[in-house]
Protein backbone atom coordinates (compact mmCIF):
# COMPACT_ATOMS: atom_id res chain seq x y z
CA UNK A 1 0.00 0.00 0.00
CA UNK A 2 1.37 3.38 -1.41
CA UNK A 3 1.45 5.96 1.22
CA UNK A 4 -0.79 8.76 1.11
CA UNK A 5 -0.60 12.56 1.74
CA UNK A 6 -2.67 15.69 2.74
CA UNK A 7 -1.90 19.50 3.59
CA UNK A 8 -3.15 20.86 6.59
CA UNK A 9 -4.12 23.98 5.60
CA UNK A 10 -3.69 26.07 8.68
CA UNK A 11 -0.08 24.27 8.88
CA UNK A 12 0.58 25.35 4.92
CA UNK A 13 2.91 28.59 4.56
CA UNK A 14 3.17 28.48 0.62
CA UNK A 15 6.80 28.42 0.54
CA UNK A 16 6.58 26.04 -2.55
CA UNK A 17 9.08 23.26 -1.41
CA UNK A 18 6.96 20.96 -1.37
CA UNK A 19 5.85 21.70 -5.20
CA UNK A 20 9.56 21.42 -6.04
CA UNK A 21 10.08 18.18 -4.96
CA UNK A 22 7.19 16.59 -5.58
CA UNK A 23 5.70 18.53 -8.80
CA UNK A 24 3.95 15.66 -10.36
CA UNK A 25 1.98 15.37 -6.93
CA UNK A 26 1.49 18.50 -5.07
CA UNK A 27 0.96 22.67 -6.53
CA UNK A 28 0.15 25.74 -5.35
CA UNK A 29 -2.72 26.59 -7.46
CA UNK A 30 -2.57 30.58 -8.92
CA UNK A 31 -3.67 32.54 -6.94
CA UNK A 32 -3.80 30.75 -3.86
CA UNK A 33 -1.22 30.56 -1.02
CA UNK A 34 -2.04 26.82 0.16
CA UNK A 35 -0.38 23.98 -1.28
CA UNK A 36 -3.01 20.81 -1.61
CA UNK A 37 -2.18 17.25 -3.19
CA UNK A 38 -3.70 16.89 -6.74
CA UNK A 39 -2.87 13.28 -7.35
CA UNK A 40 -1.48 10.83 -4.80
CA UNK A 41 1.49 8.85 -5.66
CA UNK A 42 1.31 6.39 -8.18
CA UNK A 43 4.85 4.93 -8.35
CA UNK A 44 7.23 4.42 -6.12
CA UNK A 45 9.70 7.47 -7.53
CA UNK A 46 6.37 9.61 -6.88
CA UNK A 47 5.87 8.16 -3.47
CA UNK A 48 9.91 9.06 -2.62
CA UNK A 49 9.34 12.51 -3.61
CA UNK A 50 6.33 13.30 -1.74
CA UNK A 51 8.01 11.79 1.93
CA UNK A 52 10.66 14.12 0.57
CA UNK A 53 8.71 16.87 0.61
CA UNK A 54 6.86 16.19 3.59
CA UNK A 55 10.24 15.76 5.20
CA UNK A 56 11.04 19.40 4.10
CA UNK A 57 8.34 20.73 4.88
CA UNK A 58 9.33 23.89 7.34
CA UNK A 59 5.83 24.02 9.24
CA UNK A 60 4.56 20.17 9.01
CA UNK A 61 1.82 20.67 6.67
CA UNK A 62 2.32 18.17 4.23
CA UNK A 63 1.63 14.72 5.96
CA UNK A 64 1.66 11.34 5.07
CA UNK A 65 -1.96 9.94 5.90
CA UNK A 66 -1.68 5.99 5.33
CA UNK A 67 -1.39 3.89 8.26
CA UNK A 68 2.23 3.14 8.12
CA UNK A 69 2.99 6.65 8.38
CA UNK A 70 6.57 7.08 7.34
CA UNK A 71 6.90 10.82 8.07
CA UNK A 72 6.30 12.08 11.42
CA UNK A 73 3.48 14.60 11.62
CA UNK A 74 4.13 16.78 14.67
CA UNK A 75 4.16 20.45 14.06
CA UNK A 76 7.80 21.35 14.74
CA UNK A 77 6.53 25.26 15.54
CA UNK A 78 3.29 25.87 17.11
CA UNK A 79 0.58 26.27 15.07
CA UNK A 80 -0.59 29.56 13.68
CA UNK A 81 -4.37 29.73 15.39
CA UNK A 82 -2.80 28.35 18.44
């Protein structure tokens, strides 16, 4: 089972990295600040790039969502409407 991902939008600062690493997976849409996953992975290579970008991701927004989780999802900072 392919691990699956999800932006928490409240956690999602729009700094793009995520889109870098995992283009074929994850955009900020124009005109929007808030990344969000358009396709999950379908391959392992896509898969690798999205824990990648999860992995970089500064605020902990991007998270994986299957049940072997293989990226932590604790909010390093505190969240924004904390």
């Amino acid at each position: 089972m392919r691990a699956q991902f999800e932006v928490e939008d409240a956690d999602c600062i729009g700094c793009g990295l995520c889109e870098e690493r995992a283009p074929e997976n994850i955009e900020i849409p124009t005109g929007d600040c808030i990344a969000r996953v358009f396709r999950q992975p379908l391959d392992d290579a896509e898969e690798e790039a999205c824990t990648e970008a999860a992995e970089y991701c500064p605020l902990g927004g991007l998270r994986t969502i299957s049940p072997d989780a293989r990226v932590a999802s604790p909010t390093p900072y505190p969240r924004r409407d904390s």
